[in-house]
Protein backbone atom coordinates (compact mmCIF):
# COMPACT_ATOMS: atom_id res chain seq x y z
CA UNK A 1 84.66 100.76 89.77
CA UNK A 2 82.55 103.70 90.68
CA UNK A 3 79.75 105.10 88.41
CA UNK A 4 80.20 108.62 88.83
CA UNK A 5 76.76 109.63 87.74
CA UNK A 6 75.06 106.59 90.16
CA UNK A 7 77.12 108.28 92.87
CA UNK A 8 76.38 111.79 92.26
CA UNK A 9 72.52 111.02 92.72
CA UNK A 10 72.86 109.11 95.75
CA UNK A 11 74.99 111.45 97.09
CA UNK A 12 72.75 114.44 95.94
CA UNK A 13 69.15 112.79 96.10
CA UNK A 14 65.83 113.90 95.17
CA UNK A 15 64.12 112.83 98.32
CA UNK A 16 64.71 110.31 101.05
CA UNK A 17 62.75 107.62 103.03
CA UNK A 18 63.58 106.48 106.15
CA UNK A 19 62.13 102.98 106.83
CA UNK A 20 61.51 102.06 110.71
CA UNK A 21 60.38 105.72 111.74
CA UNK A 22 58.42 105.75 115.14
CA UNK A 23 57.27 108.72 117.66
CA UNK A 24 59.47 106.77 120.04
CA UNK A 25 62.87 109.62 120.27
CA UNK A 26 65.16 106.77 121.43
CA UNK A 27 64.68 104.52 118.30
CA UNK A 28 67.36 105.24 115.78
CA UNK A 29 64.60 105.30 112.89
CA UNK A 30 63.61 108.23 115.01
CA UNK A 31 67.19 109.74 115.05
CA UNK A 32 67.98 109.13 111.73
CA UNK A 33 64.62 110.60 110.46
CA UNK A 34 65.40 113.77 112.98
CA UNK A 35 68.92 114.21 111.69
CA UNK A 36 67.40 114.19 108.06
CA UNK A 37 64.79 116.95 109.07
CA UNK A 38 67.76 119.22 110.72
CA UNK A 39 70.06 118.96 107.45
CA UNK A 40 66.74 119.99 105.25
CA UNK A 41 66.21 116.96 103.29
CA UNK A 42 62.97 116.17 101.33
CA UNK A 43 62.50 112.84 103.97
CA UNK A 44 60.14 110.76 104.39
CA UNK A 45 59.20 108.47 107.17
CA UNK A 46 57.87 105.18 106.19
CA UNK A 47 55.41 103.43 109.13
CA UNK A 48 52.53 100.86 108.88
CA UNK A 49 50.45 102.51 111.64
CA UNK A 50 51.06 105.93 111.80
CA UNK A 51 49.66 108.53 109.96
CA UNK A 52 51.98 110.98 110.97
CA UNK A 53 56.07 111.67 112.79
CA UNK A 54 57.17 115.07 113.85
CA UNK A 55 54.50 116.61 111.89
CA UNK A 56 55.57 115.07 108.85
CA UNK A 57 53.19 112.81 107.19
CA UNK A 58 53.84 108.99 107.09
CA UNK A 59 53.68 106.35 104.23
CA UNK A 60 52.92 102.93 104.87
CA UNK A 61 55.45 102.01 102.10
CA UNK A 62 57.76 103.50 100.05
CA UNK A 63 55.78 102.94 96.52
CA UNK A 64 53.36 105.09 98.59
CA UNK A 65 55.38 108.19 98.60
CA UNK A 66 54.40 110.79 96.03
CA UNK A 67 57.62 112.28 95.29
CA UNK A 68 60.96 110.95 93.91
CA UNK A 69 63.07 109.43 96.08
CA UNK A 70 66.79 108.02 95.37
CA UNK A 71 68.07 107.32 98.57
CA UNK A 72 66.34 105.40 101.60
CA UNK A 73 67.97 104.55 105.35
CA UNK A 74 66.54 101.12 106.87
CA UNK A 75 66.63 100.61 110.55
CA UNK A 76 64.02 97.55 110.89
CA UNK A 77 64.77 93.92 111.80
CA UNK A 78 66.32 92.18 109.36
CA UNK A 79 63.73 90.08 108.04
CA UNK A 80 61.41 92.64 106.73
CA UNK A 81 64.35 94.27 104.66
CA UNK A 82 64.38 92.18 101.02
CA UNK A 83 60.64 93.51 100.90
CA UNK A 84 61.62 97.08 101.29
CA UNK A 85 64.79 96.36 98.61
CA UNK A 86 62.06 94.63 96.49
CA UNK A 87 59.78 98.08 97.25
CA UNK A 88 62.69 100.34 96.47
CA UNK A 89 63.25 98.98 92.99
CA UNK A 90 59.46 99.42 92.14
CA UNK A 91 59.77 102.91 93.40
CA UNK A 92 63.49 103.98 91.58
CA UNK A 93 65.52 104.22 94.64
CA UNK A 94 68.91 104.01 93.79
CA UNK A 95 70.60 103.00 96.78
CA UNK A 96 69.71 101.94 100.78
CA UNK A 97 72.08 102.46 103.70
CA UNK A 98 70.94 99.25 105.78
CA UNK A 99 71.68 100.30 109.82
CA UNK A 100 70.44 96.83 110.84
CA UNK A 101 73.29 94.38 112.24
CA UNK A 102 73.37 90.33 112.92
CA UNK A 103 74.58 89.88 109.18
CA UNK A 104 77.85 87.96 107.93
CA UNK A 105 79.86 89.71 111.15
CA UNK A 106 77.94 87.63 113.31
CA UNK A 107 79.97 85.00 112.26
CA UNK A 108 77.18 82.66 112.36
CA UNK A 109 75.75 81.06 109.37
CA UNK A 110 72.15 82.35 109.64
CA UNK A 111 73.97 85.76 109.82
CA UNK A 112 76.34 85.11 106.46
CA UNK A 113 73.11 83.21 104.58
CA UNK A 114 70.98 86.56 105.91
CA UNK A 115 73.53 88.75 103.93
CA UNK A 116 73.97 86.45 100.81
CA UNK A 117 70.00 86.93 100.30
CA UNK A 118 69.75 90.93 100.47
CA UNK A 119 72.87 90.82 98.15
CA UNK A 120 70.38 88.82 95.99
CA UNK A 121 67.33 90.83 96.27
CA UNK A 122 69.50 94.47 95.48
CA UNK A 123 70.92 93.00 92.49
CA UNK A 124 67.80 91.52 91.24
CA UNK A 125 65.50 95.25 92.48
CA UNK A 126 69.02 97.15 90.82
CA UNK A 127 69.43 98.89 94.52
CA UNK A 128 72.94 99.63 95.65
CA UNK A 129 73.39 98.82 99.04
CA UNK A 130 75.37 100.39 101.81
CA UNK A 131 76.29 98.34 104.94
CA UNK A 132 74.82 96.27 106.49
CA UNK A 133 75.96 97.50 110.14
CA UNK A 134 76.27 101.26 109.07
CA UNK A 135 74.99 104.87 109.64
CA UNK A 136 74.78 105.30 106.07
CA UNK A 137 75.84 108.89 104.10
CA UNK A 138 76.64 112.54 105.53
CA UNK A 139 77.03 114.99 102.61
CA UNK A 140 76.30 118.86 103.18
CA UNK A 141 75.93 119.54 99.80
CA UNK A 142 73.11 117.06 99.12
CA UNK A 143 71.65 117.65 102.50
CA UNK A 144 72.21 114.27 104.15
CA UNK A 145 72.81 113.95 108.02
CA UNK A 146 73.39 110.88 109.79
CA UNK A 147 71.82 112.41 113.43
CA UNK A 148 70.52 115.73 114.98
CA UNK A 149 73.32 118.11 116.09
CA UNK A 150 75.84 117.48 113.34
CA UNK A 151 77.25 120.81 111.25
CA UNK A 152 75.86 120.77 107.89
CA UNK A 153 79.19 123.47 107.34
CA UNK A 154 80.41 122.04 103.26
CA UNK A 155 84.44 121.12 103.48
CA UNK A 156 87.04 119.30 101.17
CA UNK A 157 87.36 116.27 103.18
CA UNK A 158 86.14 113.21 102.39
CA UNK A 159 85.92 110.28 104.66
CA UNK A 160 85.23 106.51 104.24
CA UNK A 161 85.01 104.81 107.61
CA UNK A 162 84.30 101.00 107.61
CA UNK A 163 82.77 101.81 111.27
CA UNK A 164 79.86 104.05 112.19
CA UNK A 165 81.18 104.84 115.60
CA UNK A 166 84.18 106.68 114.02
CA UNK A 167 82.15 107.90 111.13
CA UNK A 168 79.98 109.82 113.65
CA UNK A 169 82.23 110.59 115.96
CA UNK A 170 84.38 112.89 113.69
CA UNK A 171 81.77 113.96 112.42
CA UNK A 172 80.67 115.61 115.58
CA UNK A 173 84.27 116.80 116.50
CA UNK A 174 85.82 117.64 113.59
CA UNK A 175 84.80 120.88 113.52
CA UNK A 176 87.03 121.40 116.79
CA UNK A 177 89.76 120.32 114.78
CA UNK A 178 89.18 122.98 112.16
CA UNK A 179 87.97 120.22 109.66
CA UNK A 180 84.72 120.19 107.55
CA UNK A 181 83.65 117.46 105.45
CA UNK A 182 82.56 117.03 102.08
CA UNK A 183 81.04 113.79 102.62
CA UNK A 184 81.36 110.57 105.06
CA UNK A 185 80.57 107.36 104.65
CA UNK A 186 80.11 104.34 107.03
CA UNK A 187 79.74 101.44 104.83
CA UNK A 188 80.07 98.75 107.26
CA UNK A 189 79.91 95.37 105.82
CA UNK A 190 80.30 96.25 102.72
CA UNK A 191 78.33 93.49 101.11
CA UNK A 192 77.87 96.00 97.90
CA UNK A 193 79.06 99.03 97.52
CA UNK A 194 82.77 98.70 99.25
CA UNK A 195 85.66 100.98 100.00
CA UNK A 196 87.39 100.41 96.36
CA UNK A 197 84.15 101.86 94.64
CA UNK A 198 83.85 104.85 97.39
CA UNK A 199 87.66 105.39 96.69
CA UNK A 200 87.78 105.98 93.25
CA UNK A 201 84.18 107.87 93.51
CA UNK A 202 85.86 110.62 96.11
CA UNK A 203 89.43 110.45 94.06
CA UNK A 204 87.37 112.27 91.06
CA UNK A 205 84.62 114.35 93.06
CA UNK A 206 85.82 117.82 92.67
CA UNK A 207 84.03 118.64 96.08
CA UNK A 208 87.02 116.34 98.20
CA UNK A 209 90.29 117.63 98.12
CA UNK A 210 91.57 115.67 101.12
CA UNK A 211 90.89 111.71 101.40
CA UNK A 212 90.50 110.11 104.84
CA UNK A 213 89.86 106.33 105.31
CA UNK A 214 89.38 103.67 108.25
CA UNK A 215 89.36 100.17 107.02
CA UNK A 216 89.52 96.98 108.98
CA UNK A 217 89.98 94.52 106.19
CA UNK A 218 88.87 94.40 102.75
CA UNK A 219 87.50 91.37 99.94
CA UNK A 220 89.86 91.86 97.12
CA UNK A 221 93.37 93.47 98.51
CA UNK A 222 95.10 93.90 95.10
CA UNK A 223 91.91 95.66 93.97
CA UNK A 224 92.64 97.95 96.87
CA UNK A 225 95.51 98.50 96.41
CA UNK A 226 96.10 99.47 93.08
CA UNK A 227 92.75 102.00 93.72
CA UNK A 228 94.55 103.46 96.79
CA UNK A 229 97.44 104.15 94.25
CA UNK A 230 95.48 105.75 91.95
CA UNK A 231 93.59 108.21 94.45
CA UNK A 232 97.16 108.64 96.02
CA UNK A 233 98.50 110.17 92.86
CA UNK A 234 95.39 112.60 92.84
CA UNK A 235 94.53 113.88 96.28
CA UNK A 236 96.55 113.11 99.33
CA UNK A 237 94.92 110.17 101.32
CA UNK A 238 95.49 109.07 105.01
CA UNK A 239 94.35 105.89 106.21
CA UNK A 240 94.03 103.90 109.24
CA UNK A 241 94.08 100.51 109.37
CA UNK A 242 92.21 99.01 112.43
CA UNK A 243 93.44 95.28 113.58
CA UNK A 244 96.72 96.25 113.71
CA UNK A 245 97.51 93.99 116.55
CA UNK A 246 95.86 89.70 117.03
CA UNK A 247 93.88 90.95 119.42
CA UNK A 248 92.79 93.91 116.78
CA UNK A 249 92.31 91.72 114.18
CA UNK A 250 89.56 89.47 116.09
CA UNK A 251 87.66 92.36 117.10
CA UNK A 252 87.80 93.25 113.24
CA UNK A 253 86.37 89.90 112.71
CA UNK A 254 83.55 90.33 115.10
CA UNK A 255 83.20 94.40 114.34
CA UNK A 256 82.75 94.00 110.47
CA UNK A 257 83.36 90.25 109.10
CA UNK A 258 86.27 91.34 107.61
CA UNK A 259 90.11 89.76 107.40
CA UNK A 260 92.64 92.48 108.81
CA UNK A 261 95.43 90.55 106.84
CA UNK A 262 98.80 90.93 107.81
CA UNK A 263 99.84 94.17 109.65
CA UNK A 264 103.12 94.35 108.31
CA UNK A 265 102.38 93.26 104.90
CA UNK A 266 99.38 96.49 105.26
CA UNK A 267 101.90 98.77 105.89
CA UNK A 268 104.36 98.10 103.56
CA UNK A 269 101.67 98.20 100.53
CA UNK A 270 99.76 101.66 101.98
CA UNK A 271 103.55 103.27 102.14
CA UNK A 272 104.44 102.24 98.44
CA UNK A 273 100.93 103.54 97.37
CA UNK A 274 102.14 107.03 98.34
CA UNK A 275 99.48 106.89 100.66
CA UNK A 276 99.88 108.16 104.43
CA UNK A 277 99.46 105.39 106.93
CA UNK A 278 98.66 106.39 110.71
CA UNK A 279 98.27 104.61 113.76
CA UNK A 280 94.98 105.76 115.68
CA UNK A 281 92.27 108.38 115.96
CA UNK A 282 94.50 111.42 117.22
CA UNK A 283 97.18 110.75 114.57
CA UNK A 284 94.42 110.27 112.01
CA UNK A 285 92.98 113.84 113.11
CA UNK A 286 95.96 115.30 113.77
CA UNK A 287 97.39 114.51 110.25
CA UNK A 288 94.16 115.24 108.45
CA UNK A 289 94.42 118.93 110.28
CA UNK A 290 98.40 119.70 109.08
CA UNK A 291 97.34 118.39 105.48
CA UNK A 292 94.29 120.99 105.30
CA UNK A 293 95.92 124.22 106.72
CA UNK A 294 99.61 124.04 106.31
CA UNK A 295 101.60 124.10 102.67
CA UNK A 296 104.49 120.95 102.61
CA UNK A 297 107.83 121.38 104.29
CA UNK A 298 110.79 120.61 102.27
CA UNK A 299 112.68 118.60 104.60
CA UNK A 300 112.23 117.62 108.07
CA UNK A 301 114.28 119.66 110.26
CA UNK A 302 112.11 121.25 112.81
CA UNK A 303 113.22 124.93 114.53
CA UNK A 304 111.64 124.86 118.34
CA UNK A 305 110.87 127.95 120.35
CA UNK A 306 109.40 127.87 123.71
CA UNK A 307 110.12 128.06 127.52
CA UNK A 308 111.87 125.87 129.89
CA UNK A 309 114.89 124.12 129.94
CA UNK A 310 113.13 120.51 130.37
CA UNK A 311 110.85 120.96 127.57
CA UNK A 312 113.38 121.59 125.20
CA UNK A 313 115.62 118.62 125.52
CA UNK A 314 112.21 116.57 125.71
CA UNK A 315 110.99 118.33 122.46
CA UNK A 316 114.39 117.47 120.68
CA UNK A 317 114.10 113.78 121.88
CA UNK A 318 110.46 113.60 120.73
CA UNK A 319 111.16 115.29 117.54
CA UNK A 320 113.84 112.91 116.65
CA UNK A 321 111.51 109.51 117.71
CA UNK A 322 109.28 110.93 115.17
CA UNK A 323 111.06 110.99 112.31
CA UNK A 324 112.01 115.07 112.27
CA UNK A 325 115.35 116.37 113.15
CA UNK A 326 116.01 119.48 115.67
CA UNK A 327 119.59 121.02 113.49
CA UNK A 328 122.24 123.30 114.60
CA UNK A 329 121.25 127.04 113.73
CA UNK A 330 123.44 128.84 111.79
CA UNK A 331 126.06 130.90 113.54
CA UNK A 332 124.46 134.45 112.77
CA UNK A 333 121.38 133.22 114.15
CA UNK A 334 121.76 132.78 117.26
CA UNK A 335 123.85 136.34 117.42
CA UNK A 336 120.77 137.96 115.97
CA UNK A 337 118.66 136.00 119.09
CA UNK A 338 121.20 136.91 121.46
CA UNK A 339 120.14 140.82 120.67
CA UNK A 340 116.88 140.12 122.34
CA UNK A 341 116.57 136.77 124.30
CA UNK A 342 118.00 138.12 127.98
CA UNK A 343 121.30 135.86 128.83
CA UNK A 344 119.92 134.52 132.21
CA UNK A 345 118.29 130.76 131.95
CA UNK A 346 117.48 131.20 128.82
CA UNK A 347 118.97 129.52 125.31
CA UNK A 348 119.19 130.70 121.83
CA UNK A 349 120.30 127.25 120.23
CA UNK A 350 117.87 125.05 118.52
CA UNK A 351 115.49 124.30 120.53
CA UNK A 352 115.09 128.12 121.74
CA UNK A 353 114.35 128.08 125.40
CA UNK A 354 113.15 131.53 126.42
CA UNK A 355 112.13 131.01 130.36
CA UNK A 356 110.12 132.50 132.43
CA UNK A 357 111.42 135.90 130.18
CA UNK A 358 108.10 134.45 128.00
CA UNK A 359 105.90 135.46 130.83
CA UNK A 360 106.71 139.49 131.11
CA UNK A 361 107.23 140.00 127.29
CA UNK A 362 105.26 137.40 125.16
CA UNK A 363 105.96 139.64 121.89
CA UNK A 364 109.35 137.61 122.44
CA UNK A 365 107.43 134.92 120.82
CA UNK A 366 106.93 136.36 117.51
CA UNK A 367 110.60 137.71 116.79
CA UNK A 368 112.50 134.27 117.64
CA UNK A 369 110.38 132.73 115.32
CA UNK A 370 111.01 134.72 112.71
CA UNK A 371 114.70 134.63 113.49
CA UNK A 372 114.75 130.41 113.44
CA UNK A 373 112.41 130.70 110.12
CA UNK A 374 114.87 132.51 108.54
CA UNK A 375 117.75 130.26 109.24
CA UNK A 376 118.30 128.09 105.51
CA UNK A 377 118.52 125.13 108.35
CA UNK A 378 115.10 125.09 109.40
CA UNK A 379 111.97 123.61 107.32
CA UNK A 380 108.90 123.97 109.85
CA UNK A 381 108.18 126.09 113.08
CA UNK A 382 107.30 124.07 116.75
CA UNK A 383 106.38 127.03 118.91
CA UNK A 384 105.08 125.54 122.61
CA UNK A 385 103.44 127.80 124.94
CA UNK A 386 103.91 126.67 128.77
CA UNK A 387 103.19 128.33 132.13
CA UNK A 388 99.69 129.06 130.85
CA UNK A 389 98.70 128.48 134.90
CA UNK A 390 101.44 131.26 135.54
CA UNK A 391 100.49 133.54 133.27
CA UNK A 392 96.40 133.10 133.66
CA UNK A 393 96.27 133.51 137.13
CA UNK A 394 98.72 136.87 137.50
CA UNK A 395 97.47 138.03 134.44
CA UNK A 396 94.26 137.42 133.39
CA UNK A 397 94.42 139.88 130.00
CA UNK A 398 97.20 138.24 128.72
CA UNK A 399 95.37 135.36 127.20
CA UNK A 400 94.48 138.05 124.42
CA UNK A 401 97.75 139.28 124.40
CA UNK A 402 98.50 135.15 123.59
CA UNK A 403 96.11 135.04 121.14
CA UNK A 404 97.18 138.51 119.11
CA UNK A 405 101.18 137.40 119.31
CA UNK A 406 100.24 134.02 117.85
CA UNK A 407 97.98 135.53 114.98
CA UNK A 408 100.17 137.97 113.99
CA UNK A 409 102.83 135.14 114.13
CA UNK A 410 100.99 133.21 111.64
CA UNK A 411 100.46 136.30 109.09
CA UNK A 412 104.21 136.41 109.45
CA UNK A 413 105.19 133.14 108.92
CA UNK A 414 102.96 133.19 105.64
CA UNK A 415 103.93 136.49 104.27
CA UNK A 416 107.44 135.61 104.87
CA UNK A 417 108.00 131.83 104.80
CA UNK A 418 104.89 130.55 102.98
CA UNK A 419 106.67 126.87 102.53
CA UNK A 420 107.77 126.41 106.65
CA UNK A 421 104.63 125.58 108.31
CA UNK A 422 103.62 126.52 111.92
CA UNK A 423 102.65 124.75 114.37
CA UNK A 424 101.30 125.51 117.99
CA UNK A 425 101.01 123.23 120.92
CA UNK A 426 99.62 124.38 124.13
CA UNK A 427 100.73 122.55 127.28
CA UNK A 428 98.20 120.73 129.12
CA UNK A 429 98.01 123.11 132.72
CA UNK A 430 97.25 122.24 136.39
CA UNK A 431 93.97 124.38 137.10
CA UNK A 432 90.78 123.35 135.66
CA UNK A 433 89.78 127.28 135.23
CA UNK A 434 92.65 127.74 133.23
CA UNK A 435 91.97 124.82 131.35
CA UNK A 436 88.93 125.98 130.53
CA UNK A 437 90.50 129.47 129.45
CA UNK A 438 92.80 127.41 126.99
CA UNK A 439 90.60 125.60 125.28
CA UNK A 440 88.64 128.93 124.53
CA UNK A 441 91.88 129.83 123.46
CA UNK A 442 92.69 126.99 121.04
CA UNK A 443 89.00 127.00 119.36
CA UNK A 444 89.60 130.69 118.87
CA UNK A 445 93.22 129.72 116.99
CA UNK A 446 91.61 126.92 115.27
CA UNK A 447 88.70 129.02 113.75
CA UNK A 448 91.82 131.11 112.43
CA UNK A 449 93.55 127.90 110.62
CA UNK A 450 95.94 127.60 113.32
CA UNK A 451 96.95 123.84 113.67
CA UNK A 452 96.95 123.80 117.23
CA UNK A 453 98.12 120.15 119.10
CA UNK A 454 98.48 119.24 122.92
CA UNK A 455 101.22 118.05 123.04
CA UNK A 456 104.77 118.04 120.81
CA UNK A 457 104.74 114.56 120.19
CA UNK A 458 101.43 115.08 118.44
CA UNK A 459 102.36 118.20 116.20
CA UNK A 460 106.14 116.08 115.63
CA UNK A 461 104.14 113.04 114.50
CA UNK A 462 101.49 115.16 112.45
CA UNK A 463 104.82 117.36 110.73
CA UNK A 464 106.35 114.38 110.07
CA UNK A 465 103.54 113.25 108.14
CA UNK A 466 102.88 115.67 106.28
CA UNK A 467 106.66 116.21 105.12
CA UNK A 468 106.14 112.36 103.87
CA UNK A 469 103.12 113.24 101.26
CA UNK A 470 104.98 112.53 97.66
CA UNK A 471 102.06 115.19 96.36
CA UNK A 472 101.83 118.48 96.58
């Protein structure tokens, strides 16, 4: 299992080298190296012929490099790289994140013989390896980017990602979501250090508090296993298993060189781990977001408010597909809505439906939903906001009046019903101005730990999630 110390250091290194650096901006030694620069790393590039790369001076090795360095990214041909292992060991690197491809998920056996040597050469040099076929480490704390652009903003999430493309993708957008990371990893091929070690490492790092994993497929799946238990118990943990379907599972093949295994048999083993199993990126996101910002429900019967008649029998239906039920409100409930919801269109059963009444008084929004939290039959809050178009285009101002109902909504809900979490979902509209004006609107909620979802099947899915977690 995971050293914690070996981790710590390559997590947290003294310096860095990146191997492959050019002035050429397009090659990814380039990016890496620029990335590495923005995040404030001690980095340096290693090139044969340069002297010097964005005013940085070059080394034409790594045992060149005056400094201490624990942690180098390699983005060369694959040839050269058991000489730069062989260099790193000499020098006291402690791990290399290898970015390089055309290993064993080529399939071929040049590729699988080509991977079987650099495991060699690390053991024999004591380098850990990452990848091959990654992007390596991000970690804000220890000053590690994997490109330019990326917020170097410290979180509690950690996430292992088998695949780059995710790893840098949410890396990029997470911060939309209202997540920040502790660390990501893309470990690729994982011909050394592998997602059981990276588990276990993030399961005890007191800087993660929330566990996030893609994996395709995986060596030693009781090994797994009983790690993803473990972690489970600890911190809660969502994962997403790519290859879910045969067509999935031979793109896995020729992604990573990995087995998906059994889709079924997956899913059976992640659910008794007490870990949360997901289906795809916006679940994965979605989920990760409910676990960071809203305390767990104690049952799953949702309380809807909102407008239109439409919507709410659609909400109910889409609640129930997703595992939540939409209950009866008590009796005294609904008298205390009927005080203030006007009788005309509108309903004051579960889902509340309060028409177009929403549009001239949207303070409406705030007292139903304090009314349906306070019903004993009610564990969690759905409130949808519709006729944005409407309400945008007669009324400009009353986006901020939107905004101020839903925040003091929120300070409500928490004051008052700390263990029924909130949810928001704003309704996709018909005018690409107001569009635009809503998703201002949603990164201004966000930035207030609003969980804010497009759509009700989303937040239903991302509730019903969260209401699973067997840890607190």
């Amino acid at each position: 299992m995971a050293n914690i110390s070996e981790f710590n250091r390559i997590f947290h290194p003294r310096g860095v080298a990146v191997v492959g650096v050019s002035s050429n901006p397009a090659k990814f030694g380039n990016i890496f190296f620029s990335g590495l620069i923005e995040a404030g790393s001690n980095v340096y590039p290693i090139n044969l012929k340069e002297k010097e790369i964005l005013g940085r001076e070059a080394y034409p090795s790594i045992k060149e490099i005056p400094h201490d360095v624990d942690y180098a990214v390699i983005s060369i041909p694959a040839s050269g790289i058991p000489k730069i292992i062989e260099d790193c060991g000499e020098k006291g690197v402690k791990a290399v994140s290898i970015y390089t491809a055309e290993y064993s998920e080529s399939g071929t056996k040049e590729g699988i013989k080509r991977e079987k040597e650099l495991v060699d050469a690390a053991k024999k040099a004591n380098v850990r390896i990452i990848g091959p076929n990654c992007i390596g480490i991000y970690c804000p704390s220890g000053r590690l980017s994997f490109f330019p652009g990326i917020s170097m903003e410290r979180g509690d999430l950690g996430f292992i990602s088998q695949s780059g493309g995710h790893a840098e993708e949410f890396a990029y957008e997470a911060e939309s979501w209202g997540i920040t990371f502790s660390k990501i990893i893309s470990y690729g091929n994982a011909c050394d250090v592998n997602c059981e070690e990276l588990l276990a490492y993030l399961a005890e790092d007191p800087e993660t508090k929330i566990i996030g994993i893609y994996v395709e497929g995986v060596k030693d799946g009781r090994r797994f296993l009983d790690t993803l238990k473990d972690a489970a118990r600890q911190k809660p943990v969502v994962i997403w298993k790519g290859g879910a379907t045969d067509g999935g599972s031979r793109a896995v093949a020729s992604h990573t060189g990995s087995l998906a295994g059994s889709p079924e048999i997956w899913s059976a083993a992640i659910k008794q781990s007490g870990a949360i199993e997901v289906s795809g990126r916006d679940e994965f996101a979605d989920t990760l977001s409910a676990i960071r910002y809203l305390s767990r429900p104690s049952g799953k019967a949702a309380g809807i408010v909102g407008a239109g008649g439409g919507a709410s029998v659609a909400s109910t239906d889409i609640c129930e597909m997703n595992g939540l039920t939409v209950p009866s409100l008590e009796v005294k409930t609904m008298e205390e809505l009927s005080k203030i919801v006007p009788p005309m269109g509108t309903s004051v059963k579960n889902p509340v439906d309060l028409s177009y009444f929403l549009i001239q008084n949207f303070s409406l929004f705030e007292e139903c939903t304090e009314l349906v939290a306070a019903d004993p039959n009610v564990d969690m809050l759905i409130v949808h906001v519709s006729h944005l178009d409407m309400m945008v285009k007669s009324h400009p101002s009353d986006l901020e009046t939107i905004f101020k109902t839903l925040i003091d909504t929120k300070k409500m809900m928490a004051d008052r019903f700390p263990k029924k979490p909130l949810v928001v979902i704003l309704h996709p509209t018909g005018s690409t101005d107001v569009e635009i004006e809503k998703v201002k609107l949603r990164k201004r909620l966000v930035k207030e730990g609003m969980c804010v979802y497009p759509s009700i099947s989303r937040a239903a899915r991302a509730l019903s999630n969260l209401a699973s977690l067997e840890i607190e």
